[in-house]
Protein backbone atom coordinates (compact mmCIF):
# COMPACT_ATOMS: atom_id res chain seq x y z
CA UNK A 1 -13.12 0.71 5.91
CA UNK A 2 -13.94 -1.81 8.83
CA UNK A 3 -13.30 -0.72 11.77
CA UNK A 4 -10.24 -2.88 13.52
CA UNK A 5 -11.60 -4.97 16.27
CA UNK A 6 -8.53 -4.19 18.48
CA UNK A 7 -5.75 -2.37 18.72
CA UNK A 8 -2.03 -3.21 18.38
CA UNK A 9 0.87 -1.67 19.98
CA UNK A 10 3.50 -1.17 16.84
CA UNK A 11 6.74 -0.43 17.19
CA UNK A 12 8.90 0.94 14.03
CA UNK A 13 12.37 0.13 14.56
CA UNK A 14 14.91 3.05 14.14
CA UNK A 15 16.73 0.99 11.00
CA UNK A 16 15.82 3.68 7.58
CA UNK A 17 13.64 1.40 6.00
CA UNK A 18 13.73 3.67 2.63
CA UNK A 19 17.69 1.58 2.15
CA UNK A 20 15.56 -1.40 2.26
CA UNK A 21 12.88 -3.25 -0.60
CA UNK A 22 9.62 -3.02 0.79
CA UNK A 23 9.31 -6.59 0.86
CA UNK A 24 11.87 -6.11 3.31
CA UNK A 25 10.62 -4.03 6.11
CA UNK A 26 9.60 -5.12 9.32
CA UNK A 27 7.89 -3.63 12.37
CA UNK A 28 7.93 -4.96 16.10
CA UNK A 29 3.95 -6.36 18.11
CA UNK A 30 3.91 -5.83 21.34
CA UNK A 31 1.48 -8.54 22.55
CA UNK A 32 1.45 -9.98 26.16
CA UNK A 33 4.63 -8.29 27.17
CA UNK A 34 6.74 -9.99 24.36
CA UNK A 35 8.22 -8.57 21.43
CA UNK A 36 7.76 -10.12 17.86
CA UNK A 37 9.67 -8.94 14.51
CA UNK A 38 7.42 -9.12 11.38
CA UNK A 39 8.07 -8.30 8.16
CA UNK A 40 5.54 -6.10 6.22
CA UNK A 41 4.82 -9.05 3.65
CA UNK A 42 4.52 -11.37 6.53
CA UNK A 43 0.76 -11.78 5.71
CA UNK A 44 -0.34 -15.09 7.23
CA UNK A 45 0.90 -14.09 10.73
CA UNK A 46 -0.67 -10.35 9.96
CA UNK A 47 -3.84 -11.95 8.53
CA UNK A 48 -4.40 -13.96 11.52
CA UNK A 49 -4.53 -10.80 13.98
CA UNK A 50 -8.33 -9.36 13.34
CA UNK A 51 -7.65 -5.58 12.56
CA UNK A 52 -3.73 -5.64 12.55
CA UNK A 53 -3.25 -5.22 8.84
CA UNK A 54 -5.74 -2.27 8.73
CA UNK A 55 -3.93 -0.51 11.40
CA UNK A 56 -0.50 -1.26 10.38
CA UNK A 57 -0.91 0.00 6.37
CA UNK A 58 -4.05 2.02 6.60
CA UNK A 59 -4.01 3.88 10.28
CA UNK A 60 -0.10 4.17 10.88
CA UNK A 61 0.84 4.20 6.68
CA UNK A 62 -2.21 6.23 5.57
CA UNK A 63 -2.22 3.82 2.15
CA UNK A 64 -5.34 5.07 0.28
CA UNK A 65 -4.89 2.71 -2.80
CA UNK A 66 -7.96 0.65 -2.79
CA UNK A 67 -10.12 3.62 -3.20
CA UNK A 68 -7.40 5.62 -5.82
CA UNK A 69 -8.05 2.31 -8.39
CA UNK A 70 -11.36 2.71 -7.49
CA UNK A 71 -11.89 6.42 -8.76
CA UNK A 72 -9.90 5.58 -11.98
CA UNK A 73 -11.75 2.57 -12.78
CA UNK A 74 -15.21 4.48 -11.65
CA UNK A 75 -14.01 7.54 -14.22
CA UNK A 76 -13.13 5.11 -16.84
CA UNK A 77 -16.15 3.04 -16.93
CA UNK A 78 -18.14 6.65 -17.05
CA UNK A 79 -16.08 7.79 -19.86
CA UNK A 80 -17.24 4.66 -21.61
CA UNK A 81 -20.72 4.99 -20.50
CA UNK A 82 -21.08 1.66 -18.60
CA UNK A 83 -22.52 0.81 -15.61
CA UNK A 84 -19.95 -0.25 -12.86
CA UNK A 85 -22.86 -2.55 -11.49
CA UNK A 86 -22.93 -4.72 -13.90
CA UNK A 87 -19.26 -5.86 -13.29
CA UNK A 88 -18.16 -9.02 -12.75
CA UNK A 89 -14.81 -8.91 -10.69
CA UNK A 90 -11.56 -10.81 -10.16
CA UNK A 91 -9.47 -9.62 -7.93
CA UNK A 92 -6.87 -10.80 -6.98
CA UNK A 93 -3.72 -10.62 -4.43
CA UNK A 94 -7.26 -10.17 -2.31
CA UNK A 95 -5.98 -10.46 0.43
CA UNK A 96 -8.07 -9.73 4.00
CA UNK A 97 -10.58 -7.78 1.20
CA UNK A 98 -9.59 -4.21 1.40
CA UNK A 99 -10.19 -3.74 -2.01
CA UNK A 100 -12.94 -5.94 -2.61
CA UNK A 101 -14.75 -4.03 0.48
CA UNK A 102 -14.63 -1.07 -1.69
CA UNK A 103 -15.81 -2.73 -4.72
CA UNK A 104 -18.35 -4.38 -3.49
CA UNK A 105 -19.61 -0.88 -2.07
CA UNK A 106 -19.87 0.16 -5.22
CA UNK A 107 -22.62 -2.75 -5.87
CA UNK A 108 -20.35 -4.48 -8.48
CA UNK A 109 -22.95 -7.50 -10.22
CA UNK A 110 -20.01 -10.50 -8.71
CA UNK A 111 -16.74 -10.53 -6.95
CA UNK A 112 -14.37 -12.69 -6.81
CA UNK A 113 -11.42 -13.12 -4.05
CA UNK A 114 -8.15 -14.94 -5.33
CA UNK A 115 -4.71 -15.46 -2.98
CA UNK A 116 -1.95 -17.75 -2.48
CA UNK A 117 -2.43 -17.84 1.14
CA UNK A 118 -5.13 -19.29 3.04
CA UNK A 119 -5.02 -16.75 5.98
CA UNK A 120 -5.99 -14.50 3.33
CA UNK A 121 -9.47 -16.07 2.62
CA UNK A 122 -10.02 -16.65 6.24
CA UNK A 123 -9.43 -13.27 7.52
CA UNK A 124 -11.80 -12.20 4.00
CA UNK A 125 -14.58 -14.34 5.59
CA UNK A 126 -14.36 -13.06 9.21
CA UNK A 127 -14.15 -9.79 8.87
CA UNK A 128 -15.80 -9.37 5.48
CA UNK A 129 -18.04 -11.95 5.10
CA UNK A 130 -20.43 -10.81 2.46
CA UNK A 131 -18.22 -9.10 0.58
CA UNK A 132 -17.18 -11.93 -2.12
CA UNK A 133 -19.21 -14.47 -4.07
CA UNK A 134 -16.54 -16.63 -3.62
CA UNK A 135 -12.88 -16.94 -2.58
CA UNK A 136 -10.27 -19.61 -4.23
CA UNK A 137 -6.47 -20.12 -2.96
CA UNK A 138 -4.76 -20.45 -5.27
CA UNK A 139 -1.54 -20.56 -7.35
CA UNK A 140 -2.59 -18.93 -10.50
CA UNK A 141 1.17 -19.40 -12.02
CA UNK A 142 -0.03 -22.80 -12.08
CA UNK A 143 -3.39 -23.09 -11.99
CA UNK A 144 -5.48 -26.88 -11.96
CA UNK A 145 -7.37 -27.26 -15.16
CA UNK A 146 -9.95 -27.37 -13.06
CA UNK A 147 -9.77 -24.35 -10.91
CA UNK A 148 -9.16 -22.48 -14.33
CA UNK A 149 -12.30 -23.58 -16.11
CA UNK A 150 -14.20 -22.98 -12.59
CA UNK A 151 -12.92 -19.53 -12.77
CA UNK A 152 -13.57 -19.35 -16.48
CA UNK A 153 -17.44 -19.97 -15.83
CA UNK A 154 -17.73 -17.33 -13.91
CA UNK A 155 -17.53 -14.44 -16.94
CA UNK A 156 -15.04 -12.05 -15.81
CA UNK A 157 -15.09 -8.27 -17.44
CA UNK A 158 -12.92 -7.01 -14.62
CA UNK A 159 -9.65 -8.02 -13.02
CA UNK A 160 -8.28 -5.84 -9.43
CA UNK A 161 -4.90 -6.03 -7.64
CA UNK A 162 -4.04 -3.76 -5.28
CA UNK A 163 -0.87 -3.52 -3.15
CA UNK A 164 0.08 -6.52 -4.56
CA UNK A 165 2.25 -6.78 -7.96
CA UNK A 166 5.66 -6.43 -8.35
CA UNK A 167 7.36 -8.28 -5.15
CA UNK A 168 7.17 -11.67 -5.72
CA UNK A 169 3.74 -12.22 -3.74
CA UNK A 170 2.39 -12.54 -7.76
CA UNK A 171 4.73 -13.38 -10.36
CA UNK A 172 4.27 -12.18 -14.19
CA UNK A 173 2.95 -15.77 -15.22
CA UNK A 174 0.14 -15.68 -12.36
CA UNK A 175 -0.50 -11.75 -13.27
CA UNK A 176 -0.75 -12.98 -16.54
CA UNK A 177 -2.99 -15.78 -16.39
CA UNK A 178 -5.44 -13.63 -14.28
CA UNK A 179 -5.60 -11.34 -17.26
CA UNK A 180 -6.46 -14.12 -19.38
CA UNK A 181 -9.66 -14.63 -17.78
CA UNK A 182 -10.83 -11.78 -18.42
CA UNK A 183 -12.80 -11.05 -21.56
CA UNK A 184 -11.90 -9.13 -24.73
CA UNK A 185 -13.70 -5.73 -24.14
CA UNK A 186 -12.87 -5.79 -20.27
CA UNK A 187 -11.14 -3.49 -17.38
CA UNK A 188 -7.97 -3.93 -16.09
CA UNK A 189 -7.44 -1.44 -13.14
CA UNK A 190 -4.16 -2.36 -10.55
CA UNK A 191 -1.30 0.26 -9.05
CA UNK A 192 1.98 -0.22 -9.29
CA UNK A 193 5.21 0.97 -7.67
CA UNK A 194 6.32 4.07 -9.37
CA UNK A 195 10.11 2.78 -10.21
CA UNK A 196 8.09 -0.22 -12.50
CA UNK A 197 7.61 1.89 -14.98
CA UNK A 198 11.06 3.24 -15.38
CA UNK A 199 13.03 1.03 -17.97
CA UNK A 200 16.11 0.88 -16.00
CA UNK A 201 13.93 -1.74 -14.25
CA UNK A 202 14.46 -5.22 -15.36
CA UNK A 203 12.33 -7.36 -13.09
CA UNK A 204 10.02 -9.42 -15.21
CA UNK A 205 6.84 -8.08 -13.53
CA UNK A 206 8.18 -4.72 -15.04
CA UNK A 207 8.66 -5.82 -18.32
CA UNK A 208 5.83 -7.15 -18.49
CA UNK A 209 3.49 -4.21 -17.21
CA UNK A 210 6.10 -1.78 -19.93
CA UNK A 211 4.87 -4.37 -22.61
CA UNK A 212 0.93 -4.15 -21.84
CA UNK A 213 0.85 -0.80 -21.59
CA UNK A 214 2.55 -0.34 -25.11
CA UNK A 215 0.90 -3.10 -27.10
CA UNK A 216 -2.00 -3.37 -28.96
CA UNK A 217 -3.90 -5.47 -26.58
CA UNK A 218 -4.59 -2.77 -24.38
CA UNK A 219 -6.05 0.39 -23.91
CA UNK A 220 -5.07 2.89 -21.34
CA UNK A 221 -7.80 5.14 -19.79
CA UNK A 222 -5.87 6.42 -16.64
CA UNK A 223 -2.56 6.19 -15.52
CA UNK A 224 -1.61 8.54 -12.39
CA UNK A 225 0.98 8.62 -9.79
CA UNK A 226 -0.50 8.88 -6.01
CA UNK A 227 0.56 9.07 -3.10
CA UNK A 228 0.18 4.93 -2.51
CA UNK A 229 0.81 4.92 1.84
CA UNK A 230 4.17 6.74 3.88
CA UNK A 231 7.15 4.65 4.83
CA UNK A 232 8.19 3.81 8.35
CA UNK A 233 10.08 7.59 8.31
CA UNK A 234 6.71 9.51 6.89
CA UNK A 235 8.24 9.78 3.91
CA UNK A 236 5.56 9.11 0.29
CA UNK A 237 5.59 6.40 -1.32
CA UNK A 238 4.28 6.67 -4.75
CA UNK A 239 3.04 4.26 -6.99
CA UNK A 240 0.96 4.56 -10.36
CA UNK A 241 -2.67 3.28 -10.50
CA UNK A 242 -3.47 2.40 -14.03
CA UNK A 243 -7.11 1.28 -15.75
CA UNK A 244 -7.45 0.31 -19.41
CA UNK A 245 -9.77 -1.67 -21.76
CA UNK A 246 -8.41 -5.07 -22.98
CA UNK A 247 -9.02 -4.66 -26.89
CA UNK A 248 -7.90 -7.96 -28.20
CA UNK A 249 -6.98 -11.38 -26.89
CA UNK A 250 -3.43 -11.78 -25.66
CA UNK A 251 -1.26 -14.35 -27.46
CA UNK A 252 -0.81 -17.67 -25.36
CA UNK A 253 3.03 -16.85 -25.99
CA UNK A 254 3.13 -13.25 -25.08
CA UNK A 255 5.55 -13.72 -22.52
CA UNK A 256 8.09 -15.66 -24.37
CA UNK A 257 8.14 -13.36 -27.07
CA UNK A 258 8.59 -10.41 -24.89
CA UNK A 259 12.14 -12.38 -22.95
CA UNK A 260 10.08 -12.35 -19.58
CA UNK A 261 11.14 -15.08 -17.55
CA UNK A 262 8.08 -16.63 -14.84
């Protein structure tokens, strides 16, 4: 991981974030004396503080997700006897390029960096700035025609999203599209909170993961529950990485005909 180019005084506040959603949380930055309140899913402001986001969810959380989805897609593609370096990625929720650090790492053939929020691709360039072929923000629940046949051209077998399904930062339709770019034959490998999976759970995202995993569209190589980061308290949170093989094309309608609302 890169090394942060600062560091950050963090405060956690004494309110038991495990009675809140974790799009919910917030921590306090100390910077020049003054206090701020940000919320964990406050990425621009996060984004725009070189080294704050790795010290916030990777020194002070522990999360070790980027390289969990990493050793499931790595054991996958070796059951299958293919070479990971002849991958072409998507990944997307990229973010600052956590995960595409480790992928690219890894010597994947192309990466690509998708993200609804520009901060995203800017703090991707400066502190990563050969890890991605190219980065695009965008809105992939509603994509331009000509964004989509850009993305199209570039051949995906892979799609990535780490630490970022599930809250509203990607909605099923944009989850959804991004697996439509990706070839018949290819990898899906993403982690997901642990109560997702749990059919009590009604959240389109949910339903929509539950419905993947049991169709015929997809094949599961690996799904395990980790340890994804701690909360605020040190307690675990888990989530479940999953990798599988996309084994036929996905119906246009898919998501109609399983109720899920975008």
């Amino acid at each position: 991981m890169t090394v942060p180019s600062q560091i950050y005084r963090i405060q956690f506040p004494p309110t038991n974030s495990e009675q809140l959603g974790q799009d919910e949380v917030s921590f306090k930055l100390i910077e020049n004396g003054e206090q701020r309140r940000l919320r964990f899913h406050d990425y621009a402001a996060i984004y725009k503080r070189p080294g704050l986001y790795e010290e916030l969810f990777y020194g002070r959380l522990r999360c070790n997700s980027p390289g969990k989805v990493m050793d499931l897609l790595q054991r996958a593609m070796q059951t299958a006897r293919e070479p990971l370096t002849e991958l072409r990625v998507l990944d997307l929720g990229a973010g600052n390029g956590m995960m595409g650090e480790v992928l690219k790492r890894e010597g994947v053939a192309r990466l690509v960096g998708v993200d609804i929020v520009p901060e995203a691709r800017d703090a991707a360039y400066r502190d990563r700035p050969t890890a991605y072929d190219a980065y695009y923000v965008a809105d992939l629940g509603k994509p331009d025609p000509g964004l989509r046949e850009e993305l199209r051209e570039w051949s995906f077998d892979c799609l990535t999203c780490v630490a970022a399904l599930g809250f509203g930062d990607i909605p099923p339709r944009a989850f959804f599209n991004a697996i439509k770019l990706i070839r018949t034959g290819g990898w899906l490998a993403f982690n997901i909170k642990q109560s997702f999976l749990d059919t009590a759970e009604q959240t389109g995202f949910s339903r929509l993961v539950r419905a993947l995993i049991f169709s015929k569209y997809l094949d599961i190589y690996h799904l395990e529950l980790y340890r994804h980061r701690l909360s605020m308290e040190g307690t675990q949170l888990f989530y479940y990485a999953l990798v599988g093989r996309l084994t036929a094309p996905i119906p246009d309608d898919f998501l109609q005909t399983q109720g899920i609302e975008e």
